[in-house]
C-alpha atoms as a PDB file:
ATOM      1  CA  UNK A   1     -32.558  10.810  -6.252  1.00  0.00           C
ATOM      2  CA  UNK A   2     -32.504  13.752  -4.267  1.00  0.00           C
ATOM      3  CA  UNK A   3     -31.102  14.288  -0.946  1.00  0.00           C
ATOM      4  CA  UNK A   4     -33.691  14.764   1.954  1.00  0.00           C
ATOM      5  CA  UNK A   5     -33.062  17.880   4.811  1.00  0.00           C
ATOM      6  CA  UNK A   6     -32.168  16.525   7.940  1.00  0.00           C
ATOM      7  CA  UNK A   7     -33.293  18.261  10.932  1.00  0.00           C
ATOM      8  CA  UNK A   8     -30.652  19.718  13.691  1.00  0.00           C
ATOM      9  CA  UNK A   9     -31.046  16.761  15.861  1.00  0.00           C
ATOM     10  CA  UNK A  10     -30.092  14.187  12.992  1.00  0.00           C
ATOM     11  CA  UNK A  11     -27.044  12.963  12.764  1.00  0.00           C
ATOM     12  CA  UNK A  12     -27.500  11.383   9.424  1.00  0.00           C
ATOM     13  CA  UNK A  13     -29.804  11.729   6.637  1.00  0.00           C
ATOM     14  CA  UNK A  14     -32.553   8.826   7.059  1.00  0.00           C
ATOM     15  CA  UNK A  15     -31.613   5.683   5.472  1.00  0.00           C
ATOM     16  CA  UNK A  16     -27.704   5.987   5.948  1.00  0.00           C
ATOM     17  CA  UNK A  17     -26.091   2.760   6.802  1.00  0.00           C
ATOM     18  CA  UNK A  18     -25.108   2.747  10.737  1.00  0.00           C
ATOM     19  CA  UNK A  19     -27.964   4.690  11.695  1.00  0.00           C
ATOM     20  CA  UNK A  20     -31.594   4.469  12.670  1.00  0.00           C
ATOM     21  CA  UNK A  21     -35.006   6.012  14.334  1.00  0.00           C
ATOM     22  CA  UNK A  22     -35.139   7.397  17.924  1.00  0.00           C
ATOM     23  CA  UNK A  23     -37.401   9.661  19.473  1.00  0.00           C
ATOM     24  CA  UNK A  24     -35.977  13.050  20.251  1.00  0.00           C
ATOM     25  CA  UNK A  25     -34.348  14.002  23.181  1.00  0.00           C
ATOM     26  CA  UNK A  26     -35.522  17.261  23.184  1.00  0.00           C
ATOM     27  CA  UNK A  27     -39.039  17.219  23.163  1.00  0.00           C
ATOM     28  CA  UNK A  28     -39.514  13.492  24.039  1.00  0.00           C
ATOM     29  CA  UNK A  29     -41.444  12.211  21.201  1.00  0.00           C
ATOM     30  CA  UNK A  30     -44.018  14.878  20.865  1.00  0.00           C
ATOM     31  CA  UNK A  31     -42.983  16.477  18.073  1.00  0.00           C
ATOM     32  CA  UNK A  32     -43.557  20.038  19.865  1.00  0.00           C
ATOM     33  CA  UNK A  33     -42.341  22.543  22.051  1.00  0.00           C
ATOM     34  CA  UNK A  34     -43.996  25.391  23.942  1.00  0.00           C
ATOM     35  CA  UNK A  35     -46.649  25.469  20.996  1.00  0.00           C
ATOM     36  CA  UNK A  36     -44.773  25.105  18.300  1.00  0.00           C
ATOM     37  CA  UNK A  37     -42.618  22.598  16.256  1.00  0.00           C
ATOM     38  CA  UNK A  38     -39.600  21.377  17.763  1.00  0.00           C
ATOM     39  CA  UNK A  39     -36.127  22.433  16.686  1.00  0.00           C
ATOM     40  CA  UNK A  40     -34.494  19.124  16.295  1.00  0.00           C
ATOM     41  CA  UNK A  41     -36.898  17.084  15.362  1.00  0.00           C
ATOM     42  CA  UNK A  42     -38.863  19.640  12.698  1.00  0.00           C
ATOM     43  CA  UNK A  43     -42.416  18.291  14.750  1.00  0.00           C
ATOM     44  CA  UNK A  44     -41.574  14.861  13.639  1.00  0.00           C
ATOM     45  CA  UNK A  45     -40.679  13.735  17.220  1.00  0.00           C
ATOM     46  CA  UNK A  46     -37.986  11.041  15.992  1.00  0.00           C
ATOM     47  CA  UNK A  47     -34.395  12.246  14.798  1.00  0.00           C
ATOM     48  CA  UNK A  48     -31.749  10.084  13.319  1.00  0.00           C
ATOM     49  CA  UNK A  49     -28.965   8.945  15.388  1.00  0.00           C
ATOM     50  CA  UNK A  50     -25.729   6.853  14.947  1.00  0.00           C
ATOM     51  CA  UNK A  51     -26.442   2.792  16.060  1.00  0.00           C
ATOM     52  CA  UNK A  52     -23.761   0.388  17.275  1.00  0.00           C
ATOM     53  CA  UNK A  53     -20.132   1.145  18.241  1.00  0.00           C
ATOM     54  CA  UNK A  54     -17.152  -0.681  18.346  1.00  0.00           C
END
């Protein structure tokens, strides 16, 4: 199976245990900034980010 790109934002590649679906930070959910595709989310508007702690 091969390996999806993770965007900047990610922490994770989707699906990794300990992780799961948040909107992005940077360009609050919209998927866009200043006309164009977001950075960290690649115009998705969620990243991947660590869940949980101990």
């Amino acid at each position: 199976m091969a390996q999806q790109p993770i965007n900047p934002g990610d922490v994770a590649p989707e699906g990794t245990p300990g992780t799961g679906e948040n909107v992005c930070p940077r360009c609050g959910g919209s998927g866009t900034i200043d006309d164009g595709d977001c950075p960290d989310c690649g115009g998705s508007g969620t990243v991947i980010e660590g869940i949980g702690g101990a």
